[in-house]
Protein backbone atom coordinates (compact mmCIF):
# COMPACT_ATOMS: atom_id res chain seq x y z
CA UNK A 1 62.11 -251.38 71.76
CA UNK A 2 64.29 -248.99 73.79
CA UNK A 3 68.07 -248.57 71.95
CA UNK A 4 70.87 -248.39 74.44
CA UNK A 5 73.35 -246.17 75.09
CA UNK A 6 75.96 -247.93 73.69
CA UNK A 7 74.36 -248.14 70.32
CA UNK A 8 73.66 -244.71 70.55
CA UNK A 9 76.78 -243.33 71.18
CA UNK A 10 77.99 -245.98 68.17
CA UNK A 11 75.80 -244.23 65.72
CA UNK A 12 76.54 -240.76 66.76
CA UNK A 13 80.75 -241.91 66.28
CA UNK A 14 79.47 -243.47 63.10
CA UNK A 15 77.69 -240.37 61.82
CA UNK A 16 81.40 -238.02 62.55
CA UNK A 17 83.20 -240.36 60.85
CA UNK A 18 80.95 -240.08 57.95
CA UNK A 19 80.46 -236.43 58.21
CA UNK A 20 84.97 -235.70 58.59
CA UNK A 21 84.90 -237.88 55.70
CA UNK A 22 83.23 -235.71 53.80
CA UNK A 23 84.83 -232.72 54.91
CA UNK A 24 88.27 -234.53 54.08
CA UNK A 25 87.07 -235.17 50.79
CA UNK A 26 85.77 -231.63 49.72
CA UNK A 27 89.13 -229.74 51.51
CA UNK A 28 90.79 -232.03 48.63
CA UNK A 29 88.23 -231.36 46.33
CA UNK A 30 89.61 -227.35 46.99
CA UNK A 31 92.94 -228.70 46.49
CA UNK A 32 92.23 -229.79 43.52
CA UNK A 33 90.20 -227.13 41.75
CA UNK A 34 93.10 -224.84 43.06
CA UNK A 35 95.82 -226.75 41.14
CA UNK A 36 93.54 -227.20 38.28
CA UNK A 37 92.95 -223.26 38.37
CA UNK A 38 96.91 -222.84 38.48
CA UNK A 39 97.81 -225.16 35.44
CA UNK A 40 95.17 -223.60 33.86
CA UNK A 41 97.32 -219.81 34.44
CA UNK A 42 100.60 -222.06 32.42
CA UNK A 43 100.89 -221.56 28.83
CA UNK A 44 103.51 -223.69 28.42
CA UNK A 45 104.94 -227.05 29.29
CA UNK A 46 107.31 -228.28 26.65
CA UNK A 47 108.11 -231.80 28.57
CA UNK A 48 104.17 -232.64 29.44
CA UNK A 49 104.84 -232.56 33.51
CA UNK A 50 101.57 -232.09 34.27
CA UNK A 51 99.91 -234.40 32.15
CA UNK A 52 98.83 -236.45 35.21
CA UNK A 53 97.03 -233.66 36.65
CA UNK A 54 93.27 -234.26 35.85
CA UNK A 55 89.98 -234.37 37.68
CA UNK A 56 89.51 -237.80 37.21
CA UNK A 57 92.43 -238.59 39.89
CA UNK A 58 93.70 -237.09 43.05
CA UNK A 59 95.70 -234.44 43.29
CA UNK A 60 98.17 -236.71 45.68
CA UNK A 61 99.47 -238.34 42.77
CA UNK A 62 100.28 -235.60 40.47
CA UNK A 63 103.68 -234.78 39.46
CA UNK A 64 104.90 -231.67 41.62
CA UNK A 65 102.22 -232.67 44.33
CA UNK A 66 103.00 -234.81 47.57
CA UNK A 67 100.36 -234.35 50.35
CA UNK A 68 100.29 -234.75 54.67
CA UNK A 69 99.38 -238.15 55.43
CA UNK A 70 97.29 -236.82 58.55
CA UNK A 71 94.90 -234.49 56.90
CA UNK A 72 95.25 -235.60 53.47
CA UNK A 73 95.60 -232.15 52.11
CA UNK A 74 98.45 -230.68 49.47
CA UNK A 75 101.52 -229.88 52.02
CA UNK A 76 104.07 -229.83 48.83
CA UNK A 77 103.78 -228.09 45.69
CA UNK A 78 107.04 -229.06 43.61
CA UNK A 79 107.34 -227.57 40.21
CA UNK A 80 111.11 -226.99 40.42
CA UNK A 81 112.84 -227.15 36.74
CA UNK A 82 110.50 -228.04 34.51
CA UNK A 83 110.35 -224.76 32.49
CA UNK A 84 106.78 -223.98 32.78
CA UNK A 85 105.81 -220.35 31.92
CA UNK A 86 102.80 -218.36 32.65
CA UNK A 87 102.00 -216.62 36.02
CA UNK A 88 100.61 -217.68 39.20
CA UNK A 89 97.05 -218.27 39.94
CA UNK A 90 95.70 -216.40 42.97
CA UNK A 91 93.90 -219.14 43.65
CA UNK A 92 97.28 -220.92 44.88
CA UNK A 93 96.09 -218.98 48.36
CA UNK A 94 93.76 -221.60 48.85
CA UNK A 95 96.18 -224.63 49.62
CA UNK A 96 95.68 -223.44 53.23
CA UNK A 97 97.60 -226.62 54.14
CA UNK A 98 101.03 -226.17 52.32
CA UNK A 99 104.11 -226.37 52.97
CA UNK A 100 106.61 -226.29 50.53
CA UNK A 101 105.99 -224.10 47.48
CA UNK A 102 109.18 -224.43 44.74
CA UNK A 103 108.42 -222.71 41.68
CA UNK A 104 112.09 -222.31 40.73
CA UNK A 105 113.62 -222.18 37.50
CA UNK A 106 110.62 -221.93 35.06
CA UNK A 107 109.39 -218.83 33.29
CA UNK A 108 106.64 -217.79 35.51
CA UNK A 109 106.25 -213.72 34.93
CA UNK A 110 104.18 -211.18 36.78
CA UNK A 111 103.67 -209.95 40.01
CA UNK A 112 104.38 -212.02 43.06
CA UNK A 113 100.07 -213.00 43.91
CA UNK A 114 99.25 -211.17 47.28
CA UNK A 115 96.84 -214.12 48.13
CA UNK A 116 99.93 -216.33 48.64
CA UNK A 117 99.66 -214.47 52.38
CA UNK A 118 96.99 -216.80 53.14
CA UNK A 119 99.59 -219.58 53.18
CA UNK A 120 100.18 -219.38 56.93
CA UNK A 121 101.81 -222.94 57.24
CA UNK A 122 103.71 -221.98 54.78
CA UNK A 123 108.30 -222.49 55.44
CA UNK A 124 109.65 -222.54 51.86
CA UNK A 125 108.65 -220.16 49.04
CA UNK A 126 111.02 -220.98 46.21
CA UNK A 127 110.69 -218.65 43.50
CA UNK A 128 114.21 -218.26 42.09
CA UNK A 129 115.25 -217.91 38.19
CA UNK A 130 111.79 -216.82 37.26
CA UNK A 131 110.76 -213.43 36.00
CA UNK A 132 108.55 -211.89 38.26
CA UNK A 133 108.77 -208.11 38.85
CA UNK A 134 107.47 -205.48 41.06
CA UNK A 135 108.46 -204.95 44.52
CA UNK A 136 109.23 -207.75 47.09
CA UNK A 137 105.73 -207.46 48.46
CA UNK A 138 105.58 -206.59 52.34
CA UNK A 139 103.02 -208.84 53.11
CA UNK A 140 106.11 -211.87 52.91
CA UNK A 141 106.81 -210.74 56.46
CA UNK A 142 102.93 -211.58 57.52
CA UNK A 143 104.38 -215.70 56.66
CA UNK A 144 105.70 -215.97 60.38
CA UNK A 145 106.44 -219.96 60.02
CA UNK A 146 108.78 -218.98 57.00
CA UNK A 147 112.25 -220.60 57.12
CA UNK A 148 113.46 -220.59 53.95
CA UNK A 149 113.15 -217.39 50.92
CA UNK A 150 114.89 -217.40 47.89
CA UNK A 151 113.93 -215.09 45.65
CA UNK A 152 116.88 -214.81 43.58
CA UNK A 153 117.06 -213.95 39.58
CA UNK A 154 114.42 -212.59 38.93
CA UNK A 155 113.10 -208.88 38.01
CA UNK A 156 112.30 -207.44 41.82
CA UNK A 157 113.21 -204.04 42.39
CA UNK A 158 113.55 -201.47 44.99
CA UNK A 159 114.45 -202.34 49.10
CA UNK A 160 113.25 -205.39 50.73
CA UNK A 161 110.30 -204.41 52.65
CA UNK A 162 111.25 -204.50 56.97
CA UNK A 163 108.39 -206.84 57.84
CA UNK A 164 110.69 -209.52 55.96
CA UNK A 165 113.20 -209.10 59.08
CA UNK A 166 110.33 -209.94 61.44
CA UNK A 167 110.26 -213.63 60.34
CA UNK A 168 111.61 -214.97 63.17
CA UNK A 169 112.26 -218.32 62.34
CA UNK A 170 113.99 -217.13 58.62
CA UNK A 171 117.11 -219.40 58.04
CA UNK A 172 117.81 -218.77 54.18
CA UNK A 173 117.32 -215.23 52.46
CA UNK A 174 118.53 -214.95 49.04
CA UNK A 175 117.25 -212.18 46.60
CA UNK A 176 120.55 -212.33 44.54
CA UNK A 177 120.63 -210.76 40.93
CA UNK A 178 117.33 -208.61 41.32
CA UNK A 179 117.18 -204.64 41.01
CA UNK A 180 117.76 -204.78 44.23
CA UNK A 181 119.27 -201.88 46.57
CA UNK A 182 122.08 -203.69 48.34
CA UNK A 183 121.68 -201.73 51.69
CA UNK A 184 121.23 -204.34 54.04
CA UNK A 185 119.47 -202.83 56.95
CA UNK A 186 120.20 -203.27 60.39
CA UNK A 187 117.38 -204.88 61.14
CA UNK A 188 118.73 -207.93 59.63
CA UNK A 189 120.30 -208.36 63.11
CA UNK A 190 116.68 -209.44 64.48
CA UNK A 191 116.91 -212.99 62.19
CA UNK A 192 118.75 -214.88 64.78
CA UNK A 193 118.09 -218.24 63.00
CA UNK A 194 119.90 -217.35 59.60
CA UNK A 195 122.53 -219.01 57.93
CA UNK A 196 122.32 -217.76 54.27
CA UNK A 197 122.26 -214.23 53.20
């Protein structure tokens, strides 16, 4: 017995559904070993916030976590005020869909990770009343969808690397209360879109 078209075709749109399925599920499968990798870089977290996250569930409904309804993926890491301390995971790099990343007001220390460049969606990096140190890495201004920075209170020193004035789209810089130089350059002028300095 000859199959027809039509059930052909059905069976091929039957076997890509399958098959994005499975590629939905291990891209959150990466989510999740990436978030497990980061709370595994905290050695502290006095109130329990991240009790919730554990292999057993998804990632979408961990504290902190919200993700894109479309894709599925982590679009929203929120750990904002919950005085966590430790330092970042490189791995972070790897939530190629996010977002939103608001570390702000914990005790994260160390050097700003140069994998978060790989965050190319990326429009708000919160990582204000911390204590990282180092230089304000140049490879910020690589983030070209960045609309929001705020970098403020923490240990940074030196000059705020140009490349930061090529993010066109940059509505907020703050890098108050860091070792700072205060110079602002002229290039400043190129950030059309900001509000907040």
């Amino acid at each position: 017995m000859e199959k027809s078209p039509s059930f052909a075709f059905l069976m091929f749109s039957l076997h890509c559904f399958i098959s994005s399925l499975a590629l939905i599920d291990t891209n959150i499968t990466t989510d999740k070993s990436t978030l497990l990798g980061l709370n595994s870089f905290i050695t502290s977290d006095p109130y329990d916030s991240l009790s919730t996250w554990c292999i057993s569930s998804s990632p979408c409904n961990w504290v902190g976590v919200a993700c894109n309804t479309r894709h599925g993926r982590v679009h929203s890491l929120n750990l904002g005020g919950m005085d966590l301390k430790g330092t970042i995971s490189k791995l972070l790099g790897n939530l190629s869909f996010l977002v939103e990343l608001d570390l702000s007001s914990n005790n994260f220390y160390g050097e700003i990770p140069r994998e978060l460049v790989q965050l190319r969606r990326l429009k708000l990096l919160n990582l204000s009343f911390n204590d990282f140190h180092g230089k304000v890495p140049a490879w910020i201004g690589d983030l070209s969808t960045m609309e929001h920075l705020n970098l403020r209170n923490n240990g940074l020193v030196g000059l705020i690397p140009l490349s930061v004035f090529n993010l066109s789209r940059l509505e907020t810089l703050d890098w108050n209360f860091n070792l700072i130089e205060r110079i602002v350059p002229v290039e400043v002028g190129r950030l059309e879109r900001l509000k907040v300095l």
